[in-house]
Protein backbone atom coordinates (compact mmCIF):
# COMPACT_ATOMS: atom_id res chain seq x y z
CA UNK A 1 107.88 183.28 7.23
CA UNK A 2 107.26 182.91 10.75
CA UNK A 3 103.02 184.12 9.85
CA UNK A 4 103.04 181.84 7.25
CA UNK A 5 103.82 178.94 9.24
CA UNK A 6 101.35 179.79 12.15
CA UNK A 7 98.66 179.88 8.94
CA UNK A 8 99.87 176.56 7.75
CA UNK A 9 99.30 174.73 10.69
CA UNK A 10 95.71 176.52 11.17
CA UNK A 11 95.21 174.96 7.84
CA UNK A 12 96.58 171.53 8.71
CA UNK A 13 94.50 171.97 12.17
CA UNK A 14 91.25 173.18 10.14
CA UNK A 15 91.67 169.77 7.73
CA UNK A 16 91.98 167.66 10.45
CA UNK A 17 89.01 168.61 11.81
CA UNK A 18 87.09 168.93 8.42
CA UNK A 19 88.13 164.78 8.31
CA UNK A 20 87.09 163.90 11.74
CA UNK A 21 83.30 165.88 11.02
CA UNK A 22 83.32 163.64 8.23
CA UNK A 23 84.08 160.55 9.28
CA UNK A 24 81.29 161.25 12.65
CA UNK A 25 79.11 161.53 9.80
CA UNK A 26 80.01 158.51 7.93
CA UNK A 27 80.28 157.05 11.02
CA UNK A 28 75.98 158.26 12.35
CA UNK A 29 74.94 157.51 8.72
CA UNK A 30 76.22 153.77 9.20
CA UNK A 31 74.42 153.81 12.73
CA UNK A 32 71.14 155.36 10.87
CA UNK A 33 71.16 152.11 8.49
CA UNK A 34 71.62 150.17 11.11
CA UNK A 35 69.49 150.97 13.23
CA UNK A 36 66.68 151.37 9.86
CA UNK A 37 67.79 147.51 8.89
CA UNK A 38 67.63 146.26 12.83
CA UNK A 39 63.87 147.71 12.99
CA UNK A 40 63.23 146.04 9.22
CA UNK A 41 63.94 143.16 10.72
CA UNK A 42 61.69 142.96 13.80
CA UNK A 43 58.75 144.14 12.24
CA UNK A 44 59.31 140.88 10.43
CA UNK A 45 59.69 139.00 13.25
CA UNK A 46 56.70 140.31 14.61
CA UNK A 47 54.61 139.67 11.44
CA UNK A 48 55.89 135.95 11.73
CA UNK A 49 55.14 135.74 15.28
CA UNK A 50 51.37 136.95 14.27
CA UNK A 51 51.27 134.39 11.90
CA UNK A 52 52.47 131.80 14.03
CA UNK A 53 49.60 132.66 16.86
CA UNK A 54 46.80 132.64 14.15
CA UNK A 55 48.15 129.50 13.12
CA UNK A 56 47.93 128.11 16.90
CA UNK A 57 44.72 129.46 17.38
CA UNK A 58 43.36 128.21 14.12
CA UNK A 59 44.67 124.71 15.44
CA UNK A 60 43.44 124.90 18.93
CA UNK A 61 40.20 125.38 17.58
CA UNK A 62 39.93 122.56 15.54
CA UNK A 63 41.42 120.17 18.27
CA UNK A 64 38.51 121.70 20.62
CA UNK A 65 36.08 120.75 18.04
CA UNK A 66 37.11 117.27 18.22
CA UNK A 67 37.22 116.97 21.72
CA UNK A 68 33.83 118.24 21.96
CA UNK A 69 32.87 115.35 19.42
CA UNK A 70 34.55 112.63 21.14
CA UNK A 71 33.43 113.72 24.82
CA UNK A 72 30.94 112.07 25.71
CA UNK A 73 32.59 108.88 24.31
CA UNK A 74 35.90 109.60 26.38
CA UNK A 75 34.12 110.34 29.52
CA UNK A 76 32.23 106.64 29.26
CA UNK A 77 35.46 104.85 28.69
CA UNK A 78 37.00 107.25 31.98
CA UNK A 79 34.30 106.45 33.87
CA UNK A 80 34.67 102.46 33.23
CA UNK A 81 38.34 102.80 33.83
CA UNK A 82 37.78 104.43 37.06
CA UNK A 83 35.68 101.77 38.01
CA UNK A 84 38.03 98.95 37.11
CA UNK A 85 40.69 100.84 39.02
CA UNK A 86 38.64 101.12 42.19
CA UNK A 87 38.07 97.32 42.01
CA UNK A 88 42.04 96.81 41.81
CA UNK A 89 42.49 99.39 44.32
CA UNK A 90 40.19 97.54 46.88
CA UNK A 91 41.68 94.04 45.89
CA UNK A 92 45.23 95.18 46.11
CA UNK A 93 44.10 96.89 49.74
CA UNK A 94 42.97 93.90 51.21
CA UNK A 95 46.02 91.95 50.05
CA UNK A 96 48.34 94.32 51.12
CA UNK A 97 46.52 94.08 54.63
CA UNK A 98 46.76 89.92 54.55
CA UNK A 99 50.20 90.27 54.26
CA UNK A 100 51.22 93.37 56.49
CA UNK A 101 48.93 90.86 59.40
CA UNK A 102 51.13 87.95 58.19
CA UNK A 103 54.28 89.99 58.32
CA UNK A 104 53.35 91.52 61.53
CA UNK A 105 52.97 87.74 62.94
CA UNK A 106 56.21 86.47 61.36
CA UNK A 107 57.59 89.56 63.26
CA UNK A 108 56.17 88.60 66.50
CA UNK A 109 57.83 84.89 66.43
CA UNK A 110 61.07 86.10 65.01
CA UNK A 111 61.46 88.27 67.87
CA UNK A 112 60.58 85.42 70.50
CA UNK A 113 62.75 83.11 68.65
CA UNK A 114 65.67 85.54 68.70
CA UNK A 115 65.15 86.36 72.68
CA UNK A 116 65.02 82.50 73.15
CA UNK A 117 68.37 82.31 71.06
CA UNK A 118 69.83 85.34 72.88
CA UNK A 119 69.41 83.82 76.09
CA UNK A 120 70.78 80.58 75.39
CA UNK A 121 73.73 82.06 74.07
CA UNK A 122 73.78 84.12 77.13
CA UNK A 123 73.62 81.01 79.21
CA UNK A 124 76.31 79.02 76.86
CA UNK A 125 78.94 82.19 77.16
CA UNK A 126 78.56 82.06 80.76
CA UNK A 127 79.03 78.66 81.08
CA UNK A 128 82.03 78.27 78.51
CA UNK A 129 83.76 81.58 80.32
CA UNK A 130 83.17 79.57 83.74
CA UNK A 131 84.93 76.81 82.04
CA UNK A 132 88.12 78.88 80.82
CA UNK A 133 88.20 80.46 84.03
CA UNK A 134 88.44 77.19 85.56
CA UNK A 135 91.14 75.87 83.27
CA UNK A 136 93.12 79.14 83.30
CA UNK A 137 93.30 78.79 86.84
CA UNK A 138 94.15 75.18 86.29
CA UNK A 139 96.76 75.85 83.95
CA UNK A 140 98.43 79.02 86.14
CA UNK A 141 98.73 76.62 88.87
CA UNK A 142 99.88 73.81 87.18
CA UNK A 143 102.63 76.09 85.71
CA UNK A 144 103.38 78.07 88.61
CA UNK A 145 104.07 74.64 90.09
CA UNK A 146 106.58 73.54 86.75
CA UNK A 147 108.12 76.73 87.41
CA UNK A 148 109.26 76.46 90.42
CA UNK A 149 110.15 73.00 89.97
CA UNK A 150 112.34 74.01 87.19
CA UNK A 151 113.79 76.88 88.98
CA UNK A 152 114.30 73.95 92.44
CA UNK A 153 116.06 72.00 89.90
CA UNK A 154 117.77 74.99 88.07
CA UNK A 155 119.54 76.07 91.21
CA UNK A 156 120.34 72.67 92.01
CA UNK A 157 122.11 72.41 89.25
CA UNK A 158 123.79 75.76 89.28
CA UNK A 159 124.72 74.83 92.80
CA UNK A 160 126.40 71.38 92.02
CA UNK A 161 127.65 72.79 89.22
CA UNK A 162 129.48 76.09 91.01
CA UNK A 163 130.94 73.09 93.73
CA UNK A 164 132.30 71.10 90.95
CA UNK A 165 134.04 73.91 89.62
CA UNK A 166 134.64 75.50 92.83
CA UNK A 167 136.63 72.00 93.61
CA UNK A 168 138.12 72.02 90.57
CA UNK A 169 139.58 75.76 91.15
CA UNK A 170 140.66 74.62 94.11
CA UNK A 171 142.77 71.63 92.78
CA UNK A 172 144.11 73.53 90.28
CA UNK A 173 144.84 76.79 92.30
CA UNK A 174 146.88 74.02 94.66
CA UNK A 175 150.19 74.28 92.94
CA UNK A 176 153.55 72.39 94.43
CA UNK A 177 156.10 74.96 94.45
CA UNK A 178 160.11 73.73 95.07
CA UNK A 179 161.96 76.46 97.04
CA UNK A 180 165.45 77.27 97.09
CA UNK A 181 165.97 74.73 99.86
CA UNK A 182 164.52 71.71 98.03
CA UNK A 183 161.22 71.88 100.27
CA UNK A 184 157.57 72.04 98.79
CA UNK A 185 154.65 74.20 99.70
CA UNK A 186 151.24 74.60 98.38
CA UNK A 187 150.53 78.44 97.50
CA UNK A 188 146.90 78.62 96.92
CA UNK A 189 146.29 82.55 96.28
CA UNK A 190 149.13 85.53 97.25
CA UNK A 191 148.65 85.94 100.97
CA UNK A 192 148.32 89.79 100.17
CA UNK A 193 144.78 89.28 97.99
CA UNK A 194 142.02 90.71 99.56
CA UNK A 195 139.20 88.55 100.65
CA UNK A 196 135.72 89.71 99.42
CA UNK A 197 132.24 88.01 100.04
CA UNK A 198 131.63 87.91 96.41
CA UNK A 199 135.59 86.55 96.08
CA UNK A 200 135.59 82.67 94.91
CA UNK A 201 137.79 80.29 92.56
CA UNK A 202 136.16 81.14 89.81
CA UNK A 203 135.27 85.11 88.96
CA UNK A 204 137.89 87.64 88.55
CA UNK A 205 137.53 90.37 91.03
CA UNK A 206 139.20 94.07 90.80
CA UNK A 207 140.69 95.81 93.98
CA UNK A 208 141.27 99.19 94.22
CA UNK A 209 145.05 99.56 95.51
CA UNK A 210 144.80 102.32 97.84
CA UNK A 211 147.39 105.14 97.26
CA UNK A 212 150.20 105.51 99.91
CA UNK A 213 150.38 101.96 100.23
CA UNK A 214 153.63 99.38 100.02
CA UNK A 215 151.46 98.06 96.45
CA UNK A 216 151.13 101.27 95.01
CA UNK A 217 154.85 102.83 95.82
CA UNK A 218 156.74 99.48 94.22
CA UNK A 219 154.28 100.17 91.33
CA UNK A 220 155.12 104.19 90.80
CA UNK A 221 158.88 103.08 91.91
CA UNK A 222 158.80 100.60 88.57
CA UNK A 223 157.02 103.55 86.08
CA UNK A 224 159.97 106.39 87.69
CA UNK A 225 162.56 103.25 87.44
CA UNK A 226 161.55 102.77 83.47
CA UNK A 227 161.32 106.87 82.71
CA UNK A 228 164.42 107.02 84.08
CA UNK A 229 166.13 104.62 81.70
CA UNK A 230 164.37 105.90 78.42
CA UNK A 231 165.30 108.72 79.34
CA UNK A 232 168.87 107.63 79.51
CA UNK A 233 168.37 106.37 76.25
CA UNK A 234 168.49 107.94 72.44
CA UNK A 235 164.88 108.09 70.96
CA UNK A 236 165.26 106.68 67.40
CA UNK A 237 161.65 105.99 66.84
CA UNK A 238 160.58 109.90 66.70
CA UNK A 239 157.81 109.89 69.28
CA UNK A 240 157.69 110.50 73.35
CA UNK A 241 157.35 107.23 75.27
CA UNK A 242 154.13 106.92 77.29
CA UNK A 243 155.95 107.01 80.74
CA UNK A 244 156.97 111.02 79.99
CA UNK A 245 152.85 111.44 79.20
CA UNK A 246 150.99 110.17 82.19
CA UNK A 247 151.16 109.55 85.81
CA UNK A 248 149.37 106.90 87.48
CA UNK A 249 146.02 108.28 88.60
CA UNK A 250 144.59 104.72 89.69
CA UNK A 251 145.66 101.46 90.48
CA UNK A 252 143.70 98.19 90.52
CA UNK A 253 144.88 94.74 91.04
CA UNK A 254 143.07 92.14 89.17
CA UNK A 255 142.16 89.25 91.99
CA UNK A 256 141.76 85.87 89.18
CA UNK A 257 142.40 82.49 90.84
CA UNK A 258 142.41 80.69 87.71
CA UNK A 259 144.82 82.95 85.55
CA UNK A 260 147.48 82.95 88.94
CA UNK A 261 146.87 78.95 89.04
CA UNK A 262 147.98 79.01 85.21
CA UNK A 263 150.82 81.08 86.27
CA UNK A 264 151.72 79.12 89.16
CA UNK A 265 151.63 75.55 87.18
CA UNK A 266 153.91 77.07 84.43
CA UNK A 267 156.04 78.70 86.51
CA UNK A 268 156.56 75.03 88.90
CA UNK A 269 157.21 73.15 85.66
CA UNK A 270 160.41 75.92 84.64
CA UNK A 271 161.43 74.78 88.39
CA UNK A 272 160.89 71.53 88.03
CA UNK A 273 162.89 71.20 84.84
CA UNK A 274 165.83 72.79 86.67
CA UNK A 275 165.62 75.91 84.99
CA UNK A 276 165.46 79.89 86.54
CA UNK A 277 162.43 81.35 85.89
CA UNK A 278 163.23 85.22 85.88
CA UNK A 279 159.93 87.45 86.87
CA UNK A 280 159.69 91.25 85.27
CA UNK A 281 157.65 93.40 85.73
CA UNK A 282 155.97 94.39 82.05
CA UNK A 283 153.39 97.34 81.26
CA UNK A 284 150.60 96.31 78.18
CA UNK A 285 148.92 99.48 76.61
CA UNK A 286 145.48 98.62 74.92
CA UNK A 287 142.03 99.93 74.89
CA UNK A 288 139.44 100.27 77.61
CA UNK A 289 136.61 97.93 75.79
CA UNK A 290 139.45 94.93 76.16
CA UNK A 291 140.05 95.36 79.82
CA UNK A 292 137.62 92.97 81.10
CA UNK A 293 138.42 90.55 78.22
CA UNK A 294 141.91 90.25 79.48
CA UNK A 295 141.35 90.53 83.15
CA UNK A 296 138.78 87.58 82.93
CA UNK A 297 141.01 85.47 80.14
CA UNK A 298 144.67 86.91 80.04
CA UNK A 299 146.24 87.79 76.47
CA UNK A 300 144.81 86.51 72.77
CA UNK A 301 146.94 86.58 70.61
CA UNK A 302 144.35 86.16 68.40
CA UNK A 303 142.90 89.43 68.84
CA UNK A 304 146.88 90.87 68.80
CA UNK A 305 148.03 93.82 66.41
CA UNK A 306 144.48 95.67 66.82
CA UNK A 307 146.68 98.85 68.48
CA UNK A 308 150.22 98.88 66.49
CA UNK A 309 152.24 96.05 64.64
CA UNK A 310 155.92 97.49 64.43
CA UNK A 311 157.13 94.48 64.81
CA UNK A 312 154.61 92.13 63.29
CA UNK A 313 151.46 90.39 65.34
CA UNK A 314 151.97 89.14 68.75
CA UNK A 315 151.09 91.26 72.86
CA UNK A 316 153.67 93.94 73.04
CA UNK A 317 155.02 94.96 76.61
C-alpha cells in the first residue's frame, strides 16, 4: 500500500507537470500570433506611411511648379510693396522724430514749471509754518495766562470757601454745656485730642493711641470688664462671643470735629430738657472697606444689616 501511494503521487506530480508544459505552450503559441499579427500590422503602417510620402512629394511638386509660374509675377508685386513700405517707413520716421522733439520740449517746460511750483510751495509752507508757530506760541501764552488765572481764582475760592466752613465748624463745634452746678462752658474739642498740622474743623483725623497709656488701659479695662460678664453669662445663641477671640492689637482714636459737635449739641439738648443723658461705652463690629465711611460720617442706617440681621435692620453694638 505504502509503494502504491508513493507511485500515485509520482503520477499526480508527473500530470501536473504534463499540464503546466502545456499550458507554456498554449501560452508561447498565443505570444507567436501575437507577435505574427503585431508585425502584420506595421508592415501596413509602413506601406501607408509610403503612400502618404509619395503623395506629399507628388504634391510638393506640383505646388513648386506653380510657384515657378507665378515668380516672376510675385517678385514684381514684392518688390512694389517693399517700396511702398520704405516710403511709410521714412514718413512714419520723420513723424515720430517731430513729435519725440515736441515731447522732448513739452518735457523741458513741464519740468521748469514744476521747479517754479515746487518752490513756491516751498516758500508758502514756510511762511504758513512761520504763521502757526507764531499763533501756537500765541495761543500757549494766552492759555498759560487763563490757567493760572483760573487756578488764582480756583484757590481763592477754595480758600474762602475752607474759611467759611472753617467758621462754620467752629460755631458749631462751640456747644453750651450746663454742668451739675447750673454754670455753662463752651467745650470746643476734648482737651485730650491731639493737635496735628494737618488737624482742622473739618477732616477727620486718626491717632494712634500709644500702648501703656491711661487711653489704651480704660479701653482693654472695658473689653476684660465685658469678657468677664459673658462669661458670667449662659450662651444660648451657640457661638463664642468676639471678646473670647481677639485681643486688642491696635488702638486708634478717630479725631472728627464735626461728628463730636453733633454729639455735643444732642447731648446739651437731653440736658437742657432736664433729662440724664447716660454715656456707655459700645463696641460696633463691621468690615474694613466701611471704616473710613463711618469715621468720616458716623453710622447709616441705610447701609445697616450688610453683616448680620438677628434682630431685624438697624447698627448693632
Amino acid at each position: 500500500t505504502e509503494h502504491g501511494q508513493k507511485r500515485g503521487r509520482v503520477d499526480a506530480e508527473e500530470e501536473e507537470e504534463e499540464a503546466r508544459e502545456q499550458k507554456r505552450q498554449r501560452a508561447e503559441q498565443e505570444e507567436a500570433e501575437e507577435r505574427s499579427r503585431r508585425e502584420k500590422q506595421e508592415r501596413e503602417r509602413q506601406e501607408r506611411e509610403r503612400q502618404e510620402r509619395e503623395e506629399a512629394i507628388k504634391k510638393e511638386k506640383e505646388r513648386q511648379e506653380v510657384l515657378v509660374k507665378d515668380g516672376l509675377r510675385l517678385r514684381l508685386k514684392e518688390a512694389e510693396r517693399d517700396k511702398e513700405r520704405q516710403r511709410e517707413s521714412a514718413a512714419l520716421e520723420k513723424k515720430h522724430r517731430l513729435e519725440h522733439e515736441r515731447l522732448a520740449k513739452a518735457q523741458l517746460d513741464f519740468e521748469k514749471q514744476k521747479q517754479q511750483w515746487a518752490e513756491q510751495q516751498r516758500l508758502d509752507k514756510e511762511a504758513k509754518a512761520k504763521e502757526e508757530k507764531e499763533t501756537r506760541k500765541r495761543q500757549e501764552k494766552e492759555a498759560r495766562e487763563k490757567k493760572a488765572k483760573e487756578a488764582l481764582e480756583r484757590k481763592e475760592s477754595e480758600r474762602r470757601e475752607k474759611e467759611e466752613k472753617k467758621a462754620k465748624a467752629k460755631k458749631a463745634a462751640a456747644i453750651v454745656v450746663e454742668n451739675d452746678h447750673g454754670k455753662a462752658h463752651v467745650e470746643a474739642r476734648p482737651k485730650y485730642w491731639q493737635e496735628d498740622a494737618r488737624s482742622n474743623w473739618l477732616n477727620k483725623q486718626l491717632f494712634e493711641v500709644p500702648k501703656g497709656s491711661e487711653e489704651h488701659k480704660e479701653v482693654d479695662a472695658i473689653f476684660e470688664q465685658d469678657a468677664g460678664v459673658i462669661r458670667a453669662r449662659p450662651n444660648p445663641w451657640g457661638f463664642v462671643p468676639f471678646v473670647h477671640c481677639f485681643d486688642v492689637l491696635r488702638l486708634e482714636r478717630i479725631q472728627n470735629p464735626m461728628l463730636y459737635a453733633c454729639y455735643m449739641a444732642l447731648k446739651s439738648s437731653k440736658i437742657k430738657a432736664s433729662q440724664d443723658p447716660k454715656e456707655i461705652y459700645a463696641v460696633h463690629g463691621s468690615t474694613a472697606d466701611t471704616l473710613d465711611n463711618i469715621a468720616s460720617g458716623g453710622f447709616n442706617r441705610s447701609y445697616n444689616g450688610k453683616n448680620a440681621t438677628m434682630y431685624g435692620k438697624g447698627a448693632y453694638f
